[in-house]
C-alpha atoms as a PDB file:
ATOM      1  CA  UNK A   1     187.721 243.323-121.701  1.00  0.00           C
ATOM      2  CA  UNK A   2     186.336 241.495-118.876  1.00  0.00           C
ATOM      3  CA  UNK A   3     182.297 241.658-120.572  1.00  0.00           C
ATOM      4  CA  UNK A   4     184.846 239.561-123.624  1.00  0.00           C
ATOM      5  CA  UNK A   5     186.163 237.344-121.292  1.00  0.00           C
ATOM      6  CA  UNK A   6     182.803 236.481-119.818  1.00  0.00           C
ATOM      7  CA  UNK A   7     181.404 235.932-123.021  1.00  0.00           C
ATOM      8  CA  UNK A   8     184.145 233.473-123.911  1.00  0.00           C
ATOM      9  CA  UNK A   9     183.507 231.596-120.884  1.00  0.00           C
ATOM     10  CA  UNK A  10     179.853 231.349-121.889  1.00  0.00           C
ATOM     11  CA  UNK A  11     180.194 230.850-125.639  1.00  0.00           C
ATOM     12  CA  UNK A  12     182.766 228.010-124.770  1.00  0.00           C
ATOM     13  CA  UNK A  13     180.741 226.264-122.449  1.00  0.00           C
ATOM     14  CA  UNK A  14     177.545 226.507-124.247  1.00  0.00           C
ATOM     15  CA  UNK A  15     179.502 225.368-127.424  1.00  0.00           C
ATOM     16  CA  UNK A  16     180.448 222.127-125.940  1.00  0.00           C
ATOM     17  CA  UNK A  17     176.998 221.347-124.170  1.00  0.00           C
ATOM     18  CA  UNK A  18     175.362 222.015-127.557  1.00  0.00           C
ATOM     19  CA  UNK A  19     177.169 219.494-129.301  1.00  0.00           C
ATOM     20  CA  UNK A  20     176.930 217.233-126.657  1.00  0.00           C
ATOM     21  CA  UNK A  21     173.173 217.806-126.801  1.00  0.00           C
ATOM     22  CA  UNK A  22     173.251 217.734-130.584  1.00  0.00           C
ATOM     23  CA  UNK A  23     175.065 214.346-131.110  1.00  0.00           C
ATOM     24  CA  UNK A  24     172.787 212.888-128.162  1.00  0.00           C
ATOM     25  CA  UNK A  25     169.440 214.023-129.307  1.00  0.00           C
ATOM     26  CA  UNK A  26     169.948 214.320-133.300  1.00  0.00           C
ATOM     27  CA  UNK A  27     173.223 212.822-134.532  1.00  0.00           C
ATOM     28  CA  UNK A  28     173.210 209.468-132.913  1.00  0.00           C
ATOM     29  CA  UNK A  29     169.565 208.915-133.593  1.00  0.00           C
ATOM     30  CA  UNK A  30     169.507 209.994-136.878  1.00  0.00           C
ATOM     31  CA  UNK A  31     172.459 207.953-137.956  1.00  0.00           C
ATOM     32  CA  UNK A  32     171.245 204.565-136.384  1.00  0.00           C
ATOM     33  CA  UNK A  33     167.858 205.306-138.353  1.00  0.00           C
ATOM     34  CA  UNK A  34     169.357 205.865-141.874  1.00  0.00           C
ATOM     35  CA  UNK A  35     171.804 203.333-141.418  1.00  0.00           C
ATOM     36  CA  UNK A  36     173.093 199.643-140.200  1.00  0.00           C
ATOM     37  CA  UNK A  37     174.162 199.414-136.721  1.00  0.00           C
ATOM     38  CA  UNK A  38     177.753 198.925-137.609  1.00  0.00           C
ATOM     39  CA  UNK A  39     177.959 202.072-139.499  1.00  0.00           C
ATOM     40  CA  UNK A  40     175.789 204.260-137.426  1.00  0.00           C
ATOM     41  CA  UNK A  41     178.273 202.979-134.602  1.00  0.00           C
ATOM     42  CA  UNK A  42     181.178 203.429-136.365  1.00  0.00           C
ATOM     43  CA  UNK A  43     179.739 207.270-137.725  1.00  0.00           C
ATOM     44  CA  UNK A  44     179.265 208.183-134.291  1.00  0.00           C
ATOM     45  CA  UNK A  45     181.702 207.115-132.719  1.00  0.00           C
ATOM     46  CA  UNK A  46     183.836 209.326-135.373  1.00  0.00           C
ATOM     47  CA  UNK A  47     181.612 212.079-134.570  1.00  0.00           C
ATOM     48  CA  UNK A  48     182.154 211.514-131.357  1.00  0.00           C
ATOM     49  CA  UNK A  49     185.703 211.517-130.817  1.00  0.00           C
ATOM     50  CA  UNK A  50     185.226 215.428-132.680  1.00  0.00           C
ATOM     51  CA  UNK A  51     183.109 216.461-130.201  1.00  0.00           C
ATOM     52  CA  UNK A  52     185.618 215.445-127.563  1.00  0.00           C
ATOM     53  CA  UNK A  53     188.563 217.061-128.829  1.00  0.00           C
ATOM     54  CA  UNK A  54     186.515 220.064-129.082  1.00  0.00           C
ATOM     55  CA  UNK A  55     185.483 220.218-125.855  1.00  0.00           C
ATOM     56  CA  UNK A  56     188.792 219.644-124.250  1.00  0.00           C
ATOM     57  CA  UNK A  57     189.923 222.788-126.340  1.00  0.00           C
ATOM     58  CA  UNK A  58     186.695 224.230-125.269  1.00  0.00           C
ATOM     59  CA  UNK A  59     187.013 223.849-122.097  1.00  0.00           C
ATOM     60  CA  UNK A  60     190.533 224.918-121.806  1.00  0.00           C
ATOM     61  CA  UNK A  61     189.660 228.148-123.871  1.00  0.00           C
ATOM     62  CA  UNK A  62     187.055 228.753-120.489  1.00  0.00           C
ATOM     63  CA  UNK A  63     189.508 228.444-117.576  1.00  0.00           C
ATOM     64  CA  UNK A  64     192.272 230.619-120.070  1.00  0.00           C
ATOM     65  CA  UNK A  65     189.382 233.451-120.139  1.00  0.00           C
ATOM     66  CA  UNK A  66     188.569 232.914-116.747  1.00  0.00           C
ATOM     67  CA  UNK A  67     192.402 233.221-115.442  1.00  0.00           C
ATOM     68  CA  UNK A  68     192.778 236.421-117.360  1.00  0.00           C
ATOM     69  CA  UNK A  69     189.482 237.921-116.596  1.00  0.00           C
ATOM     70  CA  UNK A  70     190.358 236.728-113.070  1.00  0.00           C
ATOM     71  CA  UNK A  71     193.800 238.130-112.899  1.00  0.00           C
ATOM     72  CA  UNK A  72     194.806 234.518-111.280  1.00  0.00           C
ATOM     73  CA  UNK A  73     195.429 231.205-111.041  1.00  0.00           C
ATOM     74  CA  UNK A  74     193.116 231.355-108.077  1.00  0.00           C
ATOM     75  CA  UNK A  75     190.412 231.809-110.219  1.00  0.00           C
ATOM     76  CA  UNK A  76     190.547 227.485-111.071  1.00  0.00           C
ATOM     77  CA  UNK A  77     190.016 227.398-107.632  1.00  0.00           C
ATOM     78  CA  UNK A  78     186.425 228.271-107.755  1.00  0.00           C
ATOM     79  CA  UNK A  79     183.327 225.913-108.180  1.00  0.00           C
ATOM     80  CA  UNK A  80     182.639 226.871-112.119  1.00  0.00           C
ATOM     81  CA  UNK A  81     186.494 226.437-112.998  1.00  0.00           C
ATOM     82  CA  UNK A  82     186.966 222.982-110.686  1.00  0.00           C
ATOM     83  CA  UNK A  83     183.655 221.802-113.066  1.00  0.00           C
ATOM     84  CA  UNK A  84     185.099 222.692-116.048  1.00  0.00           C
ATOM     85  CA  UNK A  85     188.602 220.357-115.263  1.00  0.00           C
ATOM     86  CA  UNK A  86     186.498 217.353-114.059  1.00  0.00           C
ATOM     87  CA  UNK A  87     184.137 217.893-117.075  1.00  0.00           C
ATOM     88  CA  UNK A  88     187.580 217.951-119.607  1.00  0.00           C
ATOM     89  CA  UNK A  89     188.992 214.677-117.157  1.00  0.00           C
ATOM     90  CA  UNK A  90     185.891 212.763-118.011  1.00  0.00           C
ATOM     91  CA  UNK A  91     186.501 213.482-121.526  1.00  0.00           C
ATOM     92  CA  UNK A  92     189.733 212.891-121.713  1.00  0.00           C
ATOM     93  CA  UNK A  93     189.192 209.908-119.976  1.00  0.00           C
ATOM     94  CA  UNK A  94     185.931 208.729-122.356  1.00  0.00           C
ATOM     95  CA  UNK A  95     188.206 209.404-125.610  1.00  0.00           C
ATOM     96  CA  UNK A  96     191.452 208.284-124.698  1.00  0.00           C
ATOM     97  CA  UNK A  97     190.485 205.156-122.380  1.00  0.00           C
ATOM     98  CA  UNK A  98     186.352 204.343-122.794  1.00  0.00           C
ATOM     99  CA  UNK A  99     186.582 205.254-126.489  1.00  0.00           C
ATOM    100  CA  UNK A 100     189.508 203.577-127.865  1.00  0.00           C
ATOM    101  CA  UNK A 101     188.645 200.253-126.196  1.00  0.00           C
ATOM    102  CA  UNK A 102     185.136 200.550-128.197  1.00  0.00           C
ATOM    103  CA  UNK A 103     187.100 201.105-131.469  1.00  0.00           C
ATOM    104  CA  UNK A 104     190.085 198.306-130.800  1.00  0.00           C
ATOM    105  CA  UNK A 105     186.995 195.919-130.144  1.00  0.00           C
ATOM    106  CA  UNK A 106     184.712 196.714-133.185  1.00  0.00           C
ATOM    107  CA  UNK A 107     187.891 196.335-135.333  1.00  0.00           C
ATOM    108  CA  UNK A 108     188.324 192.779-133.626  1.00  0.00           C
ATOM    109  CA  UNK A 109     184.447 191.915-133.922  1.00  0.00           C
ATOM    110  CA  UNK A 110     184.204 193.368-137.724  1.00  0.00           C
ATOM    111  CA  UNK A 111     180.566 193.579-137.410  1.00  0.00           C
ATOM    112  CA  UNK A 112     179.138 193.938-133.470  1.00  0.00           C
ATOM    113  CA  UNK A 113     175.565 193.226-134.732  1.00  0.00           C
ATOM    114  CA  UNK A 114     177.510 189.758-136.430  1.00  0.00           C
ATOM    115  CA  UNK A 115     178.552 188.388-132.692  1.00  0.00           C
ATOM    116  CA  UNK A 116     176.843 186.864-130.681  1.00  0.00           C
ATOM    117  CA  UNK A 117     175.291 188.180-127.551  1.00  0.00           C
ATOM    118  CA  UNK A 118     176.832 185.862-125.209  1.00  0.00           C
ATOM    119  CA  UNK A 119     179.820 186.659-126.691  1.00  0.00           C
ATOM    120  CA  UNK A 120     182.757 188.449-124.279  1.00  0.00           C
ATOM    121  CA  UNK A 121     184.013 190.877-126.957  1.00  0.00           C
ATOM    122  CA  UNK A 122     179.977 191.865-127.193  1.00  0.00           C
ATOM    123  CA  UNK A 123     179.527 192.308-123.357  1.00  0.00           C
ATOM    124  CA  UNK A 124     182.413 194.138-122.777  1.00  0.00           C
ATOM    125  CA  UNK A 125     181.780 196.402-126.015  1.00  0.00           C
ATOM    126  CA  UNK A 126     178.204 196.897-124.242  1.00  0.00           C
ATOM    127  CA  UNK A 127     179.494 197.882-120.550  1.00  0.00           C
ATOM    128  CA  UNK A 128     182.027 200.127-122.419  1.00  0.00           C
ATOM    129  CA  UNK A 129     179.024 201.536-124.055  1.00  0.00           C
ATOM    130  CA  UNK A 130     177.436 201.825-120.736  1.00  0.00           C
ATOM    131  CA  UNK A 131     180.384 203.693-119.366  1.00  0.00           C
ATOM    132  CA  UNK A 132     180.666 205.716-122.481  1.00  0.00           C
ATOM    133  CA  UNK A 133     177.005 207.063-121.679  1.00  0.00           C
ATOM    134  CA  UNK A 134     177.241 207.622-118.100  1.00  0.00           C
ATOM    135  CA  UNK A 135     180.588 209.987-118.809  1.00  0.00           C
ATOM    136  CA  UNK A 136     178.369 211.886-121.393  1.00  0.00           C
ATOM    137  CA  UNK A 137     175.422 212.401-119.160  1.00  0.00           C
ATOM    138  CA  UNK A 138     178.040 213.185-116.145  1.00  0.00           C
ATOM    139  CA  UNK A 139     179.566 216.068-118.390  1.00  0.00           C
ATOM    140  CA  UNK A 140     176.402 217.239-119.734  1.00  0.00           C
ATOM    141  CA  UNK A 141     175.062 217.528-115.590  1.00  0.00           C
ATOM    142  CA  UNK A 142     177.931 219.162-114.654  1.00  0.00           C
ATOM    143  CA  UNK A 143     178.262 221.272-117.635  1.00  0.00           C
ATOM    144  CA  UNK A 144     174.666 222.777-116.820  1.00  0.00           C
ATOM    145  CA  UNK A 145     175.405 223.214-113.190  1.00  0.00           C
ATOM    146  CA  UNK A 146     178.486 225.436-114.302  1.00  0.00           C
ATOM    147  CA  UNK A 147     176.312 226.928-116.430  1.00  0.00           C
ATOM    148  CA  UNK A 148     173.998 227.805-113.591  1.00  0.00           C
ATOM    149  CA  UNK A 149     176.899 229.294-111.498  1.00  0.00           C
ATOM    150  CA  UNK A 150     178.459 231.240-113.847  1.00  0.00           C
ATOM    151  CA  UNK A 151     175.033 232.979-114.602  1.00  0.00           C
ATOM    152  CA  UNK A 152     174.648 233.303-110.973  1.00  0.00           C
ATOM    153  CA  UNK A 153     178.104 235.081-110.418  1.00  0.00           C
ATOM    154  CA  UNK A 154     177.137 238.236-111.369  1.00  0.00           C
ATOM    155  CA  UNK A 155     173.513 238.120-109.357  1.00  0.00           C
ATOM    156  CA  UNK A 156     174.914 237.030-105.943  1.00  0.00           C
END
């Protein structure tokens, strides 16, 4: 059972940092490539919002299989579960806060290629943008270092 658990922990994080990986390094390219701007945003920001949901449930599917494999609660105590919560706060906070702004102002803009630079809607659509890359790259960082330390449980 606890060579199951493990597992779990490790196809549930590695899950979650492959699609993170995926939407980063094919998705999002691909789709502002083979289509406009507004659709490629709209597409992966769709895609995105997916990818989130799934690794909340992700992520809570790791600290369940890390409690039972643990026997504890005292098992979220530890550096790999404590990653895992911030990494599923920053994602909750990305979709529910970061993300929904960037929807409720493309539906206002209609087209954010259309407005102007100068434009307030734009520059706060493009700091939101910002934000909404930093979070991605913050989870992805500390979804690798978990990575690192739950490979490194077993060897120390």
């Amino acid at each position: 059972m606890p060579t199951f658990l493990r597992t779990l922990e490790f196809l549930s994080l590695s899950v979650w940092l492959g699609s993170i990986v995926f939407l980063s390094f094919i998705v999002a390219p691909a789709a502002f490539s083979a289509a406009s701007r507004d659709q490629a945003g709209a597409m992966v920001g769709l895609v995105l919002a997916r990818m989130h949901w799934m690794g909340i449930a992700a992520g809570f599917l790791f600290l369940g299989a890390r409690i039972i494999r643990f026997k504890s609660l005292g098992a979220l105590a530890t550096p790999v579960a404590l990653t895992v919560i911030v990494m599923i706060l920053l994602t909750l906070a990305s979709q529910l806060g970061v993300s929904s702004k960037m929807a409720m102002l493309r539906n206002t803009m209609g087209s954010i290629d259309a407005t102007p630079l100068e434009s307030p809607l734009r520059t706060e659509f493009q700091s939101l943008h910002r934000r909404s890359v930093i979070i991605e790259i913050s989870v992805l960082a500390a979804g690798i270092a978990t990575l690192v330390w739950l490979v490194r449980e077993n060897t120390l």
